[in-house]
PDB file of N, CA and C in Angstrom:
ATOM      1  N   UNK A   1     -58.277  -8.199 -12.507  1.00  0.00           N
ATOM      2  CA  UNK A   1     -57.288  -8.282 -13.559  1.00  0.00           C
ATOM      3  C   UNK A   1     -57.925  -8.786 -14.857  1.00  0.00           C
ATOM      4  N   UNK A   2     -58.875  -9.735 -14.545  1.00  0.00           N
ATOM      5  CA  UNK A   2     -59.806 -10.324 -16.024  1.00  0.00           C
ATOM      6  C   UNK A   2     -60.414  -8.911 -16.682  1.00  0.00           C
ATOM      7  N   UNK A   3     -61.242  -8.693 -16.029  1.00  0.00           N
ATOM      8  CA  UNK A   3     -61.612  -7.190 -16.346  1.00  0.00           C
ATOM      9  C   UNK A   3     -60.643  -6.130 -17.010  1.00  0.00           C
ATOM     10  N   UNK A   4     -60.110  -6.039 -16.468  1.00  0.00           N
ATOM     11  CA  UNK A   4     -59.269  -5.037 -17.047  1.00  0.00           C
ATOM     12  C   UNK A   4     -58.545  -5.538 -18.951  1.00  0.00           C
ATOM     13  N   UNK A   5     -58.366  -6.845 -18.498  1.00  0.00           N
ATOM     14  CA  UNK A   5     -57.596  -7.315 -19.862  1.00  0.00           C
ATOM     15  C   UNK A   5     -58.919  -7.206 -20.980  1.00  0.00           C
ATOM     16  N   UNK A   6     -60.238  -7.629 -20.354  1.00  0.00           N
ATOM     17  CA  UNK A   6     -61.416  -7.998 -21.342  1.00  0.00           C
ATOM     18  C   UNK A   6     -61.133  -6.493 -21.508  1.00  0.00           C
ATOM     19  N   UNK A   7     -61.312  -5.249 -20.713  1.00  0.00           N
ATOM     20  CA  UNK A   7     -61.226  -3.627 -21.229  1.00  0.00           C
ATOM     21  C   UNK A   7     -60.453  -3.329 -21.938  1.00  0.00           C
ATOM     22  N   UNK A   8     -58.895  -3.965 -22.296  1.00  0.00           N
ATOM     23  CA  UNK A   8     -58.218  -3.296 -22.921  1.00  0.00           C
ATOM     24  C   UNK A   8     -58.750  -4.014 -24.507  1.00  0.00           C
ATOM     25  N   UNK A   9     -58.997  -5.400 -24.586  1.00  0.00           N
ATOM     26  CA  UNK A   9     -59.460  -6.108 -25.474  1.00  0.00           C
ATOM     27  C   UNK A   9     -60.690  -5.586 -25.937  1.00  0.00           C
ATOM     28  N   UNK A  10     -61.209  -5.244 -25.409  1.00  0.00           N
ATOM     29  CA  UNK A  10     -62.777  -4.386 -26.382  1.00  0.00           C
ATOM     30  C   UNK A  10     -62.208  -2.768 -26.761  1.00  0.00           C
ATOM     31  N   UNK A  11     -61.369  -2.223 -26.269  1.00  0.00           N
ATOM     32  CA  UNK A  11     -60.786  -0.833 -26.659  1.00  0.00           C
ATOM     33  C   UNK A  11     -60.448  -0.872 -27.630  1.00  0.00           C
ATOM     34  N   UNK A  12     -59.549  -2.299 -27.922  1.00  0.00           N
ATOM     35  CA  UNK A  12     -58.934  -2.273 -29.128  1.00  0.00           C
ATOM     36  C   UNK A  12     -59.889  -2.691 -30.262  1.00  0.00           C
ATOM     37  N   UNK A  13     -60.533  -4.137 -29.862  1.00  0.00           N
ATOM     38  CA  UNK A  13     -61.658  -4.418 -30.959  1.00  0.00           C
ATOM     39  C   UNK A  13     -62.827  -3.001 -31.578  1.00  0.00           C
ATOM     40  N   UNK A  14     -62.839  -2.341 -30.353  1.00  0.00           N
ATOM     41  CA  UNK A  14     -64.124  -1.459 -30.479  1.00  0.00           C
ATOM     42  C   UNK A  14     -63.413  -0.519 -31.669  1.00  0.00           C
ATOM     43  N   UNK A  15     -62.262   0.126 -31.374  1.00  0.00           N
ATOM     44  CA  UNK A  15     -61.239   0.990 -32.576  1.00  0.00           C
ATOM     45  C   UNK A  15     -61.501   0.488 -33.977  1.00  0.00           C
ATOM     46  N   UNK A  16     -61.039  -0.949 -34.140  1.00  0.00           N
ATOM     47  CA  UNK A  16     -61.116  -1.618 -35.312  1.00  0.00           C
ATOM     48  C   UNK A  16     -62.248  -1.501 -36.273  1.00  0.00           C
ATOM     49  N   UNK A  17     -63.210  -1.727 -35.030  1.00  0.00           N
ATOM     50  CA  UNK A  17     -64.738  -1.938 -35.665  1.00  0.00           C
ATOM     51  C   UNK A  17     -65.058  -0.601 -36.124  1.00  0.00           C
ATOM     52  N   UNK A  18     -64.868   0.683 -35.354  1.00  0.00           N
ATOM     53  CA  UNK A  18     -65.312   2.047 -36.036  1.00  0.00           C
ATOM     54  C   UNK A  18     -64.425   2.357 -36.926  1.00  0.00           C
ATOM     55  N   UNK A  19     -63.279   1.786 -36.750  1.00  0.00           N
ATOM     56  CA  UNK A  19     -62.722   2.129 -38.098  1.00  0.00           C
ATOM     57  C   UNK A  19     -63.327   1.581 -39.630  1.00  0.00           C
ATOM     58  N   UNK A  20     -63.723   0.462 -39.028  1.00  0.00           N
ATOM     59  CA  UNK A  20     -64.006  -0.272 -40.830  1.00  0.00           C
ATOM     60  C   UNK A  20     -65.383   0.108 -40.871  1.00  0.00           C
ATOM     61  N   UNK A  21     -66.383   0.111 -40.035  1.00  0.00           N
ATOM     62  CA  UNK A  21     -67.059   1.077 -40.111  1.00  0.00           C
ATOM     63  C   UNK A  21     -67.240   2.375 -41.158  1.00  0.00           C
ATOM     64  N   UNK A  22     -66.310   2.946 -40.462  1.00  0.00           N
ATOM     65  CA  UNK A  22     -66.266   4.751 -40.568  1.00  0.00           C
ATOM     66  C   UNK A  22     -65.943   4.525 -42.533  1.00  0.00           C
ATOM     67  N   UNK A  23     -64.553   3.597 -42.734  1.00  0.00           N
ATOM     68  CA  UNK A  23     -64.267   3.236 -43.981  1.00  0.00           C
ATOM     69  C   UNK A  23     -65.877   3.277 -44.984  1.00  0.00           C
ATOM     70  N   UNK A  24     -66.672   2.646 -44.262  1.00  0.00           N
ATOM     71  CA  UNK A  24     -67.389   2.142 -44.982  1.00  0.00           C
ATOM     72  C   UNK A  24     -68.797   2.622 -45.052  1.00  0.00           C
ATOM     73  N   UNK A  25     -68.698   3.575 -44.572  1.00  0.00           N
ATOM     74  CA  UNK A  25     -70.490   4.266 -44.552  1.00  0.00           C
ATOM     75  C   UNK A  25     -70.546   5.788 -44.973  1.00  0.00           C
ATOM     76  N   UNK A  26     -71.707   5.637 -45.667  1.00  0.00           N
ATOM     77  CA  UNK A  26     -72.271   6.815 -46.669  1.00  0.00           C
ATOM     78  C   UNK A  26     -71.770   7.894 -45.558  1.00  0.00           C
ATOM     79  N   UNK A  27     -70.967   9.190 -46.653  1.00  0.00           N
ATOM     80  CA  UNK A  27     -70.664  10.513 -45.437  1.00  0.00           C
ATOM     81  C   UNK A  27     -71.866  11.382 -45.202  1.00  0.00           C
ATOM     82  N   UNK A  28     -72.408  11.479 -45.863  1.00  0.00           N
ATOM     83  CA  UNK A  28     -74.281  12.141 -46.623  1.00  0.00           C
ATOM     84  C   UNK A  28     -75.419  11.555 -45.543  1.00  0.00           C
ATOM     85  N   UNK A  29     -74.792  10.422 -45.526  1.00  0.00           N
ATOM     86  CA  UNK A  29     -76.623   9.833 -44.437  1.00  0.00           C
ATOM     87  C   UNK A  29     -75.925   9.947 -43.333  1.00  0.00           C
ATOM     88  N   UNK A  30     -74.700   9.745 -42.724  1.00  0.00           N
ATOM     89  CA  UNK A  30     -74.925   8.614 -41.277  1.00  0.00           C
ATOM     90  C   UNK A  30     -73.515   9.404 -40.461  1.00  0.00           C
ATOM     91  N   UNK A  31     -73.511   9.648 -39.399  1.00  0.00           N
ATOM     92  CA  UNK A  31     -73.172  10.024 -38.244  1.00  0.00           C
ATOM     93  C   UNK A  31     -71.255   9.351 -38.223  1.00  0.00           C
ATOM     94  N   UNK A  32     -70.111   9.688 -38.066  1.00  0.00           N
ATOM     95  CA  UNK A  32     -69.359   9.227 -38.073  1.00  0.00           C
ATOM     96  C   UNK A  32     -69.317   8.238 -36.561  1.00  0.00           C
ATOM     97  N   UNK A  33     -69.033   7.410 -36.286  1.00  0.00           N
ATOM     98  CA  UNK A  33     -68.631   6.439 -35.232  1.00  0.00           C
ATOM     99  C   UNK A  33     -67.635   6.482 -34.713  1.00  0.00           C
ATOM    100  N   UNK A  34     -68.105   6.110 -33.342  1.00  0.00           N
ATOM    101  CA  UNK A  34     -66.801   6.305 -32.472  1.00  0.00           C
ATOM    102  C   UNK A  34     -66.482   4.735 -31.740  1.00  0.00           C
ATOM    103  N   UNK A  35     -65.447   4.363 -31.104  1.00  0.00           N
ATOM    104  CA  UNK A  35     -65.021   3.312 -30.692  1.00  0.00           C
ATOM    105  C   UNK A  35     -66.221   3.033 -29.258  1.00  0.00           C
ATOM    106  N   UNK A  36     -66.482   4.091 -28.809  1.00  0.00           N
ATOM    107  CA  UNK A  36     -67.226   3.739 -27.510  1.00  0.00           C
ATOM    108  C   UNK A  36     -68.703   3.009 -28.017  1.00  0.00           C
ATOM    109  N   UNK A  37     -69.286   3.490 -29.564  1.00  0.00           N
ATOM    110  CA  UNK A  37     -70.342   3.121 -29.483  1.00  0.00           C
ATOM    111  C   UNK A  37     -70.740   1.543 -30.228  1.00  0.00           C
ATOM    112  N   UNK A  38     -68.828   0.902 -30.050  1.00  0.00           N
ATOM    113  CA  UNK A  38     -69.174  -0.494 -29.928  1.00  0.00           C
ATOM    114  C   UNK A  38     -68.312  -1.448 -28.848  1.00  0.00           C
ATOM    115  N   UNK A  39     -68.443  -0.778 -27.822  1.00  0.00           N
ATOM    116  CA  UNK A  39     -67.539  -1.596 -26.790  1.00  0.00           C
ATOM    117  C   UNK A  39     -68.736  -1.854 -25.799  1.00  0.00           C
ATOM    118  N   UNK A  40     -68.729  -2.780 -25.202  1.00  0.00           N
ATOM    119  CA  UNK A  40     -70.125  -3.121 -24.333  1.00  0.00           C
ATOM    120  C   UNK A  40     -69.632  -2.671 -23.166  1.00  0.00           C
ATOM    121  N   UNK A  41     -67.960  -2.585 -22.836  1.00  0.00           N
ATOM    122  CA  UNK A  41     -68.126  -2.087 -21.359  1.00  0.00           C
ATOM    123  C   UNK A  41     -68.765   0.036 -21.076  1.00  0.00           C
ATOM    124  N   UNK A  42     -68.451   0.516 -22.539  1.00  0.00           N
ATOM    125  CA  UNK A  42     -68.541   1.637 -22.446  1.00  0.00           C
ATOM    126  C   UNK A  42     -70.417   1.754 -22.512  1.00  0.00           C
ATOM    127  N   UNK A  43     -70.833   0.677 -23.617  1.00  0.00           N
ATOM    128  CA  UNK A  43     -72.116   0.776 -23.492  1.00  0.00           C
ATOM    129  C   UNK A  43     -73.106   0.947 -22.154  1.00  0.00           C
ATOM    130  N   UNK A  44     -72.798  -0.623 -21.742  1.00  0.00           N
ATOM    131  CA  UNK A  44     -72.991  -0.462 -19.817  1.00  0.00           C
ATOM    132  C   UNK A  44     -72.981   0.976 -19.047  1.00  0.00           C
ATOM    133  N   UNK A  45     -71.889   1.493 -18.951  1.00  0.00           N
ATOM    134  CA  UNK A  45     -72.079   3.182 -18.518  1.00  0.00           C
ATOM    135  C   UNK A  45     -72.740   3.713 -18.705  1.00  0.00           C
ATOM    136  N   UNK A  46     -73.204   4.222 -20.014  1.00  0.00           N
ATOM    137  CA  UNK A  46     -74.350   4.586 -20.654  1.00  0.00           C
ATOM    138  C   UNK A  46     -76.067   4.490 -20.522  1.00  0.00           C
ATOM    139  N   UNK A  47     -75.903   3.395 -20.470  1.00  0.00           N
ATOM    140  CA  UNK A  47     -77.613   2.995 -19.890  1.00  0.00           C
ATOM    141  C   UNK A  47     -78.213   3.488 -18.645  1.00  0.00           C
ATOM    142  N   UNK A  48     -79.220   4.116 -18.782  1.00  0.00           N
ATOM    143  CA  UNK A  48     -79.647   4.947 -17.612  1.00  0.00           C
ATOM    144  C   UNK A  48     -80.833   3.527 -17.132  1.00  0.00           C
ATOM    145  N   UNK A  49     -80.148   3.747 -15.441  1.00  0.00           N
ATOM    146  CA  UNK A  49     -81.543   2.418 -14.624  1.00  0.00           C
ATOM    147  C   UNK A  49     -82.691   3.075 -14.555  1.00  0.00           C
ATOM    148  N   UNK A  50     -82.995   1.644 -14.320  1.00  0.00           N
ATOM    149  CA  UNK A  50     -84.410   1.969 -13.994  1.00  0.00           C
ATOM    150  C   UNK A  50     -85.129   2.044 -12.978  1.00  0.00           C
ATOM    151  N   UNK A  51     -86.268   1.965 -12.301  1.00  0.00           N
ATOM    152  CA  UNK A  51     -86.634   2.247 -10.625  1.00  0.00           C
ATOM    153  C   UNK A  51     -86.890   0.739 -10.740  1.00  0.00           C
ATOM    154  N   UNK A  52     -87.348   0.494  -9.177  1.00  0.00           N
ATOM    155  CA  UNK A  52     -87.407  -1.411  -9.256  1.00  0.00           C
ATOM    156  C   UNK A  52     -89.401  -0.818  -9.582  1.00  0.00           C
ATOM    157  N   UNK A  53     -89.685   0.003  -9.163  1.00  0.00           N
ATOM    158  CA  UNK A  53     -91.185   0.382  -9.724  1.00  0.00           C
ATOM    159  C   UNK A  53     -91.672  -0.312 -10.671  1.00  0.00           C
ATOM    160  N   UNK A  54     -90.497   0.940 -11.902  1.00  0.00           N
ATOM    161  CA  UNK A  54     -90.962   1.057 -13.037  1.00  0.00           C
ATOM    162  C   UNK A  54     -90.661  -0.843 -13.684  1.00  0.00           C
ATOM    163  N   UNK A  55     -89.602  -1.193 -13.512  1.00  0.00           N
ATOM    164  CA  UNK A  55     -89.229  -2.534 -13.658  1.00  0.00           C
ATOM    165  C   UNK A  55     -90.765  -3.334 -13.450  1.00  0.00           C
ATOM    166  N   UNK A  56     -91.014  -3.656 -12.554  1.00  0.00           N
ATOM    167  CA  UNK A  56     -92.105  -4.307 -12.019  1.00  0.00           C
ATOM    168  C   UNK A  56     -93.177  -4.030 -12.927  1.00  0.00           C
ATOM    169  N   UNK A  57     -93.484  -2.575 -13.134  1.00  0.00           N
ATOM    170  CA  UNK A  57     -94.803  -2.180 -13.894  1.00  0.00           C
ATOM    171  C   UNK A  57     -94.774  -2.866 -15.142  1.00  0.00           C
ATOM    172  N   UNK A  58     -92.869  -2.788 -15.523  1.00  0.00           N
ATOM    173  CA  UNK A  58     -93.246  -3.296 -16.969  1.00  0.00           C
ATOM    174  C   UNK A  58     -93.084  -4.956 -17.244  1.00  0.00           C
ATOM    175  N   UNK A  59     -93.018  -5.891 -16.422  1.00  0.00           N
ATOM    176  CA  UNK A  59     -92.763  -7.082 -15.788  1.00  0.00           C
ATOM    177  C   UNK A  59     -94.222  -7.738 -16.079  1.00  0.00           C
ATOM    178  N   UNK A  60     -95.132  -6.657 -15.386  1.00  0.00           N
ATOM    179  CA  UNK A  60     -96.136  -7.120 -15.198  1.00  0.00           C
ATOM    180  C   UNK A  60     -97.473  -7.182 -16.072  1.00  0.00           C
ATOM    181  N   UNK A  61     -97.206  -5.770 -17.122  1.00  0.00           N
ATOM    182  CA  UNK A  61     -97.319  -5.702 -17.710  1.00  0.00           C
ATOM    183  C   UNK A  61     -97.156  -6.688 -19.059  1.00  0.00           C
ATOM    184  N   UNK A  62     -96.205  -7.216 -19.172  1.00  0.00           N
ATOM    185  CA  UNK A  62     -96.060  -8.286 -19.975  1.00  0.00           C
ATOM    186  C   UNK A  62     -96.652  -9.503 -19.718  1.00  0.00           C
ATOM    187  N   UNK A  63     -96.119  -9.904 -18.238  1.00  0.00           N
ATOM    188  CA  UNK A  63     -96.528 -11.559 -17.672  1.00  0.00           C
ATOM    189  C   UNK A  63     -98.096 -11.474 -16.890  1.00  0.00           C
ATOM    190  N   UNK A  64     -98.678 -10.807 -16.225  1.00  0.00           N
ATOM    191  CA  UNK A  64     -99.710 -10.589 -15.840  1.00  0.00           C
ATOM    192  C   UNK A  64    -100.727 -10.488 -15.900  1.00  0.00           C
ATOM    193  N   UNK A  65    -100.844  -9.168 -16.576  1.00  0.00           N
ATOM    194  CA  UNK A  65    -102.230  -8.363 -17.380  1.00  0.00           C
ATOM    195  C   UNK A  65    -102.532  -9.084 -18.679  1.00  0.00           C
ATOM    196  N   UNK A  66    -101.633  -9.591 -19.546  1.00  0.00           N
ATOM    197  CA  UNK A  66    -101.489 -10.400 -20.414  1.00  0.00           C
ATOM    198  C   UNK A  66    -101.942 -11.560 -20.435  1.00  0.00           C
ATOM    199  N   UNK A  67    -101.707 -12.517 -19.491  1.00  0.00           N
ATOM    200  CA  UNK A  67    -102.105 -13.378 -18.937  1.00  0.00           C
ATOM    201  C   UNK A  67    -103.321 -13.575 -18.553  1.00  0.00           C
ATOM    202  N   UNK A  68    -103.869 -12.432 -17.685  1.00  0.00           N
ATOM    203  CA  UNK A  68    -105.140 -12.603 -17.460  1.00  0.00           C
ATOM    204  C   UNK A  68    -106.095 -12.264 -18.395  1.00  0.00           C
ATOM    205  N   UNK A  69    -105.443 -11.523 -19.882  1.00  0.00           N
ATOM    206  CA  UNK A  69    -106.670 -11.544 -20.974  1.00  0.00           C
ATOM    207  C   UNK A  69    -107.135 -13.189 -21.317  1.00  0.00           C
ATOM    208  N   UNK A  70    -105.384 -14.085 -21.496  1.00  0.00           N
ATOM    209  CA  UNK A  70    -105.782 -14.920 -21.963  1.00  0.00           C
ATOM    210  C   UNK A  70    -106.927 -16.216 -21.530  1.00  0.00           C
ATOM    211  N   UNK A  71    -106.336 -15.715 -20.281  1.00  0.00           N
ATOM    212  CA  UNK A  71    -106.864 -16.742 -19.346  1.00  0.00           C
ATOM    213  C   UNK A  71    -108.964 -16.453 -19.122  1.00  0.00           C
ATOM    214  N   UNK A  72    -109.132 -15.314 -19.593  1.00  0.00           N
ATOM    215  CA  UNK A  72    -110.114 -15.025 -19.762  1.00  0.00           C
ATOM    216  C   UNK A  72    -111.196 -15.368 -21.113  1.00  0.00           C
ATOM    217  N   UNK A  73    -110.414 -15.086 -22.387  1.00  0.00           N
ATOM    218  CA  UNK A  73    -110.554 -15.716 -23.151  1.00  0.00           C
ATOM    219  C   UNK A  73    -110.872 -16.996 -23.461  1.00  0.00           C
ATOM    220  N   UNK A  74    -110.037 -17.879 -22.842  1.00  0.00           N
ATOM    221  CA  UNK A  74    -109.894 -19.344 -22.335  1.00  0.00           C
ATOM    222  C   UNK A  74    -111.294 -19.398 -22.005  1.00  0.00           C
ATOM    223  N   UNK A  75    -111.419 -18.871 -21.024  1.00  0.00           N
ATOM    224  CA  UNK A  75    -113.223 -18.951 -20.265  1.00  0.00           C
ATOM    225  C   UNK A  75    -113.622 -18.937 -21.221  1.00  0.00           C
ATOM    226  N   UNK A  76    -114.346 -17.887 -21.664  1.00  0.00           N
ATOM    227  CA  UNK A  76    -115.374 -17.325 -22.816  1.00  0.00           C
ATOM    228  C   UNK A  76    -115.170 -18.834 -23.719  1.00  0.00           C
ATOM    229  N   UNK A  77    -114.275 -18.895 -24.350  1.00  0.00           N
ATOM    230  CA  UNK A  77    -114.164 -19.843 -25.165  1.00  0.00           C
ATOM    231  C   UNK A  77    -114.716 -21.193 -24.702  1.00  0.00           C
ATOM    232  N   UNK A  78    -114.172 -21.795 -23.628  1.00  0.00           N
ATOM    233  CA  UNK A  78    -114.936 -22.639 -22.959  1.00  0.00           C
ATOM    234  C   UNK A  78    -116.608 -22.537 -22.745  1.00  0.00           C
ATOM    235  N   UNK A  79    -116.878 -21.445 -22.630  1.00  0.00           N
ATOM    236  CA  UNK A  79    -118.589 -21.118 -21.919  1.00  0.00           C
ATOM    237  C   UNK A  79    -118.918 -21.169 -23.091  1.00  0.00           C
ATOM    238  N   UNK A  80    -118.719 -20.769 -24.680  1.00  0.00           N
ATOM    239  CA  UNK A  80    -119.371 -20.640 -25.687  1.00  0.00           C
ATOM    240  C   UNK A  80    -119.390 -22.086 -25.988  1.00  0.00           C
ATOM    241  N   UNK A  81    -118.458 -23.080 -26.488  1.00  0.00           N
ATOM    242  CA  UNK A  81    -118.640 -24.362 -26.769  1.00  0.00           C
ATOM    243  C   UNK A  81    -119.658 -25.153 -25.974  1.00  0.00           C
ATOM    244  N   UNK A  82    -119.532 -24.385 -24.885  1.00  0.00           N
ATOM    245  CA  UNK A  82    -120.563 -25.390 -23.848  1.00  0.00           C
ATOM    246  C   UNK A  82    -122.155 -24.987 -24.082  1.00  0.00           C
ATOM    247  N   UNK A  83    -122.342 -23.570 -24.723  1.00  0.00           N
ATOM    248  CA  UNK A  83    -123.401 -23.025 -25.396  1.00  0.00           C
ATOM    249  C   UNK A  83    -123.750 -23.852 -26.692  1.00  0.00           C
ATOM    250  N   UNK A  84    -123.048 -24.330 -27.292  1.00  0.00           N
ATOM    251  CA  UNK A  84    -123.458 -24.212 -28.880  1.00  0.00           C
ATOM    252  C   UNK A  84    -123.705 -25.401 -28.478  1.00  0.00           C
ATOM    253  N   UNK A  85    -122.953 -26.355 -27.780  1.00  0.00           N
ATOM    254  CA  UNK A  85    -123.622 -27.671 -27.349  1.00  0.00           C
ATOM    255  C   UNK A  85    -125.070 -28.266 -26.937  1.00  0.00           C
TER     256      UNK A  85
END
């Protein structure tokens, strides 16, 4: 029942918003707007998943591989001071 009320409550906000929107943007550049493309429950639908793969690859990619440049660096950096010493 929460759900549903938050749905009818973003239907309506989402309307509002493309309306003042729509009021308000160049007709020449920009795409007219629709209510769905500011309601987050309609957004949600929209989003295509992802594999837990691809997730991971890019997980790891960030926290990992990343990590181990720095942590490498770190070395080097360490071994050179201990050089110049």
């Amino acid at each position: 029942m929460a759900e549903a009320r938050s749905r009818d409550r973003w239907a309506h906000t989402s309307a509002l918003i493309a309306m003042t929107v729509n009021c308000h943007r160049d007709a020449k550049k920009s795409r007219p707007f629709k209510p769905a493309d500011f309601d987050p429950h309609e957004l949600a639908k929209k989003q295509e998943r992802v594999s837990k793969r691809d997730a991971f690859m890019m997980l790891k990619s960030v926290f990992v591989e990343g990590a181990e440049v720095n942590r490498k660096g770190a070395k080097d950096a360490k071994l050179g001071r201990r050089r110049k010493e």
